[in-house]
Protein backbone atom coordinates (compact mmCIF):
# COMPACT_ATOMS: atom_id res chain seq x y z
CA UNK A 1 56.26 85.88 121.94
CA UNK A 2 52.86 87.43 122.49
CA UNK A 3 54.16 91.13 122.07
CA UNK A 4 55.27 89.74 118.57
CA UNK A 5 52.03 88.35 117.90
CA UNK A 6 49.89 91.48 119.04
CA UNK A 7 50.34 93.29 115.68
CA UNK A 8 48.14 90.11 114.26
CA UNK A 9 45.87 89.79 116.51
CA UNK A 10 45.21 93.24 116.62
CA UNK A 11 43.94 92.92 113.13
CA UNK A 12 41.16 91.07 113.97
CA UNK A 13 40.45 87.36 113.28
CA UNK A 14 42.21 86.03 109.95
CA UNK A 15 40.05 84.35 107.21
CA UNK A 16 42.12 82.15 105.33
CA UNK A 17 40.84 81.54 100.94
CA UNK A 18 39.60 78.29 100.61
CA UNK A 19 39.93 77.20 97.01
CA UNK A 20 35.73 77.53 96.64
CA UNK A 21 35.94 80.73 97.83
CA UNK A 22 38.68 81.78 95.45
CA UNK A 23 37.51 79.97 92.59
CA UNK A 24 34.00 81.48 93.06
CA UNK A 25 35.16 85.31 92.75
CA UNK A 26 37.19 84.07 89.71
CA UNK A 27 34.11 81.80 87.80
CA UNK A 28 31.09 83.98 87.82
CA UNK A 29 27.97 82.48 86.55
CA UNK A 30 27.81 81.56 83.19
CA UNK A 31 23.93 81.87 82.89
CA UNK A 32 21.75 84.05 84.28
CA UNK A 33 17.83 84.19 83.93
CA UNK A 34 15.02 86.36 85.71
CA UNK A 35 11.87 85.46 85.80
CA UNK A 36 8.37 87.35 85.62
CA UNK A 37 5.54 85.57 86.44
CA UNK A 38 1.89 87.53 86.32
CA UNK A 39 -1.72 86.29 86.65
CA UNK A 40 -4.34 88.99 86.46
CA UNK A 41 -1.91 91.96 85.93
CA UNK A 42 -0.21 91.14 89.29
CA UNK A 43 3.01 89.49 90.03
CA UNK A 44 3.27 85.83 91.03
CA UNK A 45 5.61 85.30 93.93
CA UNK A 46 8.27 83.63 93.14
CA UNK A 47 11.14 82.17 95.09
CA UNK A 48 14.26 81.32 93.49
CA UNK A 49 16.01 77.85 95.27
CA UNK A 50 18.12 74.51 93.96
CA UNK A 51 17.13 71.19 92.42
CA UNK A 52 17.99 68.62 95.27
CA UNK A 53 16.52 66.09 97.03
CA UNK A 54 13.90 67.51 99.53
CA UNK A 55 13.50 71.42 98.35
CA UNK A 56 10.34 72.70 98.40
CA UNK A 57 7.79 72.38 95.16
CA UNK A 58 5.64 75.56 95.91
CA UNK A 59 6.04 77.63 98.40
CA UNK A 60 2.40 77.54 99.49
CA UNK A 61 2.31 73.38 100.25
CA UNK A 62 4.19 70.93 101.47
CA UNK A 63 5.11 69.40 98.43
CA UNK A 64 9.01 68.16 97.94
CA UNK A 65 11.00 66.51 95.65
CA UNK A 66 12.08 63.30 96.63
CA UNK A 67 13.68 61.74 93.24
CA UNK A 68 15.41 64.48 91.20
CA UNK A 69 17.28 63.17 87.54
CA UNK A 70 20.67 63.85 87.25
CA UNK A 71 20.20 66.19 84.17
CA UNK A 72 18.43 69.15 86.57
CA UNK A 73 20.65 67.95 89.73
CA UNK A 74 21.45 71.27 91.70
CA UNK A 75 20.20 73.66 88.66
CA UNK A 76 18.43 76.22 89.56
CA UNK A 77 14.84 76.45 90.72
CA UNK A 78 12.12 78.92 90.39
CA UNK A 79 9.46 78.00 92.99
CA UNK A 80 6.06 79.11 91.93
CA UNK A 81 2.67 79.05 93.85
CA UNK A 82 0.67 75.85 93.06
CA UNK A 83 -2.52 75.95 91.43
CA UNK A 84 -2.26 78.76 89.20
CA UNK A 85 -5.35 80.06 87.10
CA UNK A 86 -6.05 80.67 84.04
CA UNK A 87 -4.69 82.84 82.44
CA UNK A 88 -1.04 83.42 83.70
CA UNK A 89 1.77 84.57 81.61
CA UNK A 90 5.59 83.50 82.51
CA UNK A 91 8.31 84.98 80.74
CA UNK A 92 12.35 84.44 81.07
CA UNK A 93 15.13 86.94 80.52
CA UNK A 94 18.50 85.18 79.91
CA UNK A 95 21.84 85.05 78.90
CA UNK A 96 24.83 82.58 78.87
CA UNK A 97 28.27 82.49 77.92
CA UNK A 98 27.92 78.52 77.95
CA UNK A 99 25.65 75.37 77.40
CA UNK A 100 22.52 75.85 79.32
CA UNK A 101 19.13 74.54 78.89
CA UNK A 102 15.99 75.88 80.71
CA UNK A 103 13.34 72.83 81.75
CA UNK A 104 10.15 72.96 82.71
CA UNK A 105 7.84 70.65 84.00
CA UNK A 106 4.07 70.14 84.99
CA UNK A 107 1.39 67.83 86.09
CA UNK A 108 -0.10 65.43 83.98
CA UNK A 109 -3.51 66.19 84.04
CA UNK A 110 -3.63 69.55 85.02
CA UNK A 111 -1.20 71.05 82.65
CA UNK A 112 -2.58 74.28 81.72
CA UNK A 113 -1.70 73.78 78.14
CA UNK A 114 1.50 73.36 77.94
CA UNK A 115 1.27 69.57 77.24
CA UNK A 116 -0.68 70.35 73.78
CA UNK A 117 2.13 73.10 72.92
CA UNK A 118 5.28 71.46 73.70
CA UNK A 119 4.57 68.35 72.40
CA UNK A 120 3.94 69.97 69.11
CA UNK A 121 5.84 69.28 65.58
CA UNK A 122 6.69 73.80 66.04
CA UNK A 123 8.05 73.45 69.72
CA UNK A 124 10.21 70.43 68.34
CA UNK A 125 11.62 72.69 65.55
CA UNK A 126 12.40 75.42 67.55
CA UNK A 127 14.43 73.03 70.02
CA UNK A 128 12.24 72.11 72.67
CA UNK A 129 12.29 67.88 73.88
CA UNK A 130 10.89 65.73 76.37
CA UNK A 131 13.01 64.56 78.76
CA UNK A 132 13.38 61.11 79.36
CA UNK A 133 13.64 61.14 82.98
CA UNK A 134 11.23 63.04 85.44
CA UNK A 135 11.20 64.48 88.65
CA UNK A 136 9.34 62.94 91.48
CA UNK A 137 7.67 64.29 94.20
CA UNK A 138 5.83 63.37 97.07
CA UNK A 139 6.36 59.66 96.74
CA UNK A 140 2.03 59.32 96.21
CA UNK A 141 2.74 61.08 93.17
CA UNK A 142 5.44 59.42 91.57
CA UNK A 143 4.57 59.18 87.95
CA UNK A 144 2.68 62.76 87.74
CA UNK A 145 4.78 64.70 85.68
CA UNK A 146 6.28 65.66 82.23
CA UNK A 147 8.98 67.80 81.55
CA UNK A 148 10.83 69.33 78.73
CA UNK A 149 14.16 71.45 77.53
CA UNK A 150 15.04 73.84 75.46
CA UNK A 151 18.81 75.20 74.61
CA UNK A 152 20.10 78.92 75.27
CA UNK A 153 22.04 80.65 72.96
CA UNK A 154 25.74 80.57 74.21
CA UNK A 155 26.92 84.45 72.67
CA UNK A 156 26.32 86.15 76.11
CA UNK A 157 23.66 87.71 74.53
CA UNK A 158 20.12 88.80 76.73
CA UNK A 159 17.07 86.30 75.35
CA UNK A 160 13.05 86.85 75.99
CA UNK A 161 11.38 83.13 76.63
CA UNK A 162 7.53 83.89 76.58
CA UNK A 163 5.40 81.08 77.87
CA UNK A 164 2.04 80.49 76.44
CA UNK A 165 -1.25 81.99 78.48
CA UNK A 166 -2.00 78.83 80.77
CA UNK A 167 -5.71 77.28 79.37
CA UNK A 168 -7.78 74.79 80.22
CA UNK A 169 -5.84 71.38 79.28
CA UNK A 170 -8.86 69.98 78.05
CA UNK A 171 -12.62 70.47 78.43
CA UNK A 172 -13.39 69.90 82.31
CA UNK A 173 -14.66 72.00 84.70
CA UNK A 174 -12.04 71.84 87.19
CA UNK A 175 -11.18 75.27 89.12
CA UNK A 176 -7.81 74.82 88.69
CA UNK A 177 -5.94 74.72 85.50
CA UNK A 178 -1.52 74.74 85.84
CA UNK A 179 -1.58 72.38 89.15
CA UNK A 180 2.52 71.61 89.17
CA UNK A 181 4.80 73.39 87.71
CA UNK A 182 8.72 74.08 87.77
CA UNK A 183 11.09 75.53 85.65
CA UNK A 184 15.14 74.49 86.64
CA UNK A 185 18.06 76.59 84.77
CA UNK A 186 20.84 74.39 84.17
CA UNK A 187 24.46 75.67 82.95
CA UNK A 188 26.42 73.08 81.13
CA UNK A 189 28.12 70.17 83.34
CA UNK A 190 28.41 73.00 86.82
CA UNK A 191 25.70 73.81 88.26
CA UNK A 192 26.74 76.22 90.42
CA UNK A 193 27.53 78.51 87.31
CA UNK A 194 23.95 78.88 86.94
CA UNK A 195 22.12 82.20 88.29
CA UNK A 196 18.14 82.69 88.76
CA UNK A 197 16.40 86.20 89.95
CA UNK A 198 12.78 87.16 89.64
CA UNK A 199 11.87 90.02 87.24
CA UNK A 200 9.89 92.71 89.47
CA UNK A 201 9.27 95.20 86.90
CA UNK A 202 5.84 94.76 86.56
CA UNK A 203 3.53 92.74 84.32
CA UNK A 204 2.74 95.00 81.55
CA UNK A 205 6.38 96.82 80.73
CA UNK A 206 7.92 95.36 77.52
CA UNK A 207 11.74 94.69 78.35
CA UNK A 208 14.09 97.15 76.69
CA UNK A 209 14.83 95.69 72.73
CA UNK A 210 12.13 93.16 72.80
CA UNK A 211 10.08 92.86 69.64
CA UNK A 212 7.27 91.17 71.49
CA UNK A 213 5.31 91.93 75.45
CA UNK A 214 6.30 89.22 77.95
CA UNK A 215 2.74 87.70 77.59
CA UNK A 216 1.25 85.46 74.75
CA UNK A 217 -1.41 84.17 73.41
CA UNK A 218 -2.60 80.66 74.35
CA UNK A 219 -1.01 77.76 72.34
CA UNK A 220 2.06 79.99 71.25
CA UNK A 221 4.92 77.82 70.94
CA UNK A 222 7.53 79.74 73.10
CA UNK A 223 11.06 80.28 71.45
CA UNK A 224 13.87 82.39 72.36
CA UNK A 225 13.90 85.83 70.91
CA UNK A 226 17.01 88.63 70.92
CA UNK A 227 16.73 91.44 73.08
CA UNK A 228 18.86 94.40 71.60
CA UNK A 229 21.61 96.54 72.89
CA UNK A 230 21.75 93.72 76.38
CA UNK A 231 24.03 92.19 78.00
CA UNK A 232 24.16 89.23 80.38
CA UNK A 233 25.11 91.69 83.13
CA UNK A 234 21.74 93.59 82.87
CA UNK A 235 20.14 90.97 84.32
């Protein structure tokens, strides 16, 4: 019996495909974005992780997400430092083959901006809405947060997102201005068919096709804009 069985166990340990396993090789990700984060001509780090209970805010505190909505549930999440200056430009490069939205949220108070641009009549034109439900973090700060979508183009196509410059929110002399933030890709009802990667080609390059630099001036209302000649497997 064992001299039958040699041949087999001569090859090593067997690895039987699990259905996930198979189905993952056979589902690639639908949506894929990279993003470039700069302040001061240097890259931000940037950490990419998942939407769930417990992850990590910022990689530089403590921070965590205790209540996460169902609508950003296991999307995926680009950790950022917290308490950015003044001054920082974010950009996304993405491309999906289904429905996707890309959220973003920040603090209340110390918005950097973005409050004043997103909530405008031009951001709602261009597809951007406040979401109804928030994340929650940190229990003490509960009710600290707003946060907003907008839609991807579904053609497969490559997309430039370019953020606004963070400002000052509002006259204050505060050192800080962007105090939380988080952006969460989500790809239509699976999350798991959603891809994030950070951008490291610098702070100044302008992506191949793009009409514009991934930096803007403050109070630009960010909308997606074609890249030419790219495909979603660039990214």
């Amino acid at each position: 019996m064992l001299a039958a069985l040699w041949p087999l166990l001569a090859m090593g340990p067997l690895v039987l495909a699990t259905a996930s396993s198979v189905e993952s090789r056979l589902d690639p990700p639908a949506t894929k974005c990279a993003i470039n984060a700069c302040a001061h001509g240097q890259l931000c780090k940037t950490k990419i992780s998942h939407m769930l209970p417990g992850v990590q805010m910022h990689y530089n505190r403590k921070y965590t997400y205790d209540v996460v909505p169902d609508e950003v549930h296991g999307g995926v999440l680009f950790v950022l430092p917290h308490q950015m200056p003044m001054n920082v430009s974010i950009s996304f490069r993405c491309a999906a083959s289904a429905a996707a939205r890309l959220y973003v949220a920040v603090h209340k108070v110390v918005d950097g901006g973005y409050i004043r641009v997103l909530d405008s009549v031009e951001a709602g034109a261009v597809g951007w809405q406040r979401s109804a439900h928030v994340p929650q973090y940190s229990e003490h700060e509960a009710d600290s947060l707003i946060m907003w979508s907008i839609p991807l183009a579904r053609d497969n196509s490559e997309q430039l997102l370019v953020m606004p410059r963070t400002s000052p929110p509002r006259p204050h002399r505060w050192p800080i201005l962007l105090g939380a933030i988080s952006f969460i890709l989500v790809s239509g009802e699976n999350s798991t068919r959603a891809h994030g990667s950070v951008d490291q080609s610098g702070c100044l390059a302008r992506p191949k096709g793009a009409s514009q630099c991934p930096w803007a001036a403050e109070g630009q209302v960010p909308m997606w804009s074609p890249l030419q000649a790219t495909r979603v497997h660039n990214i």
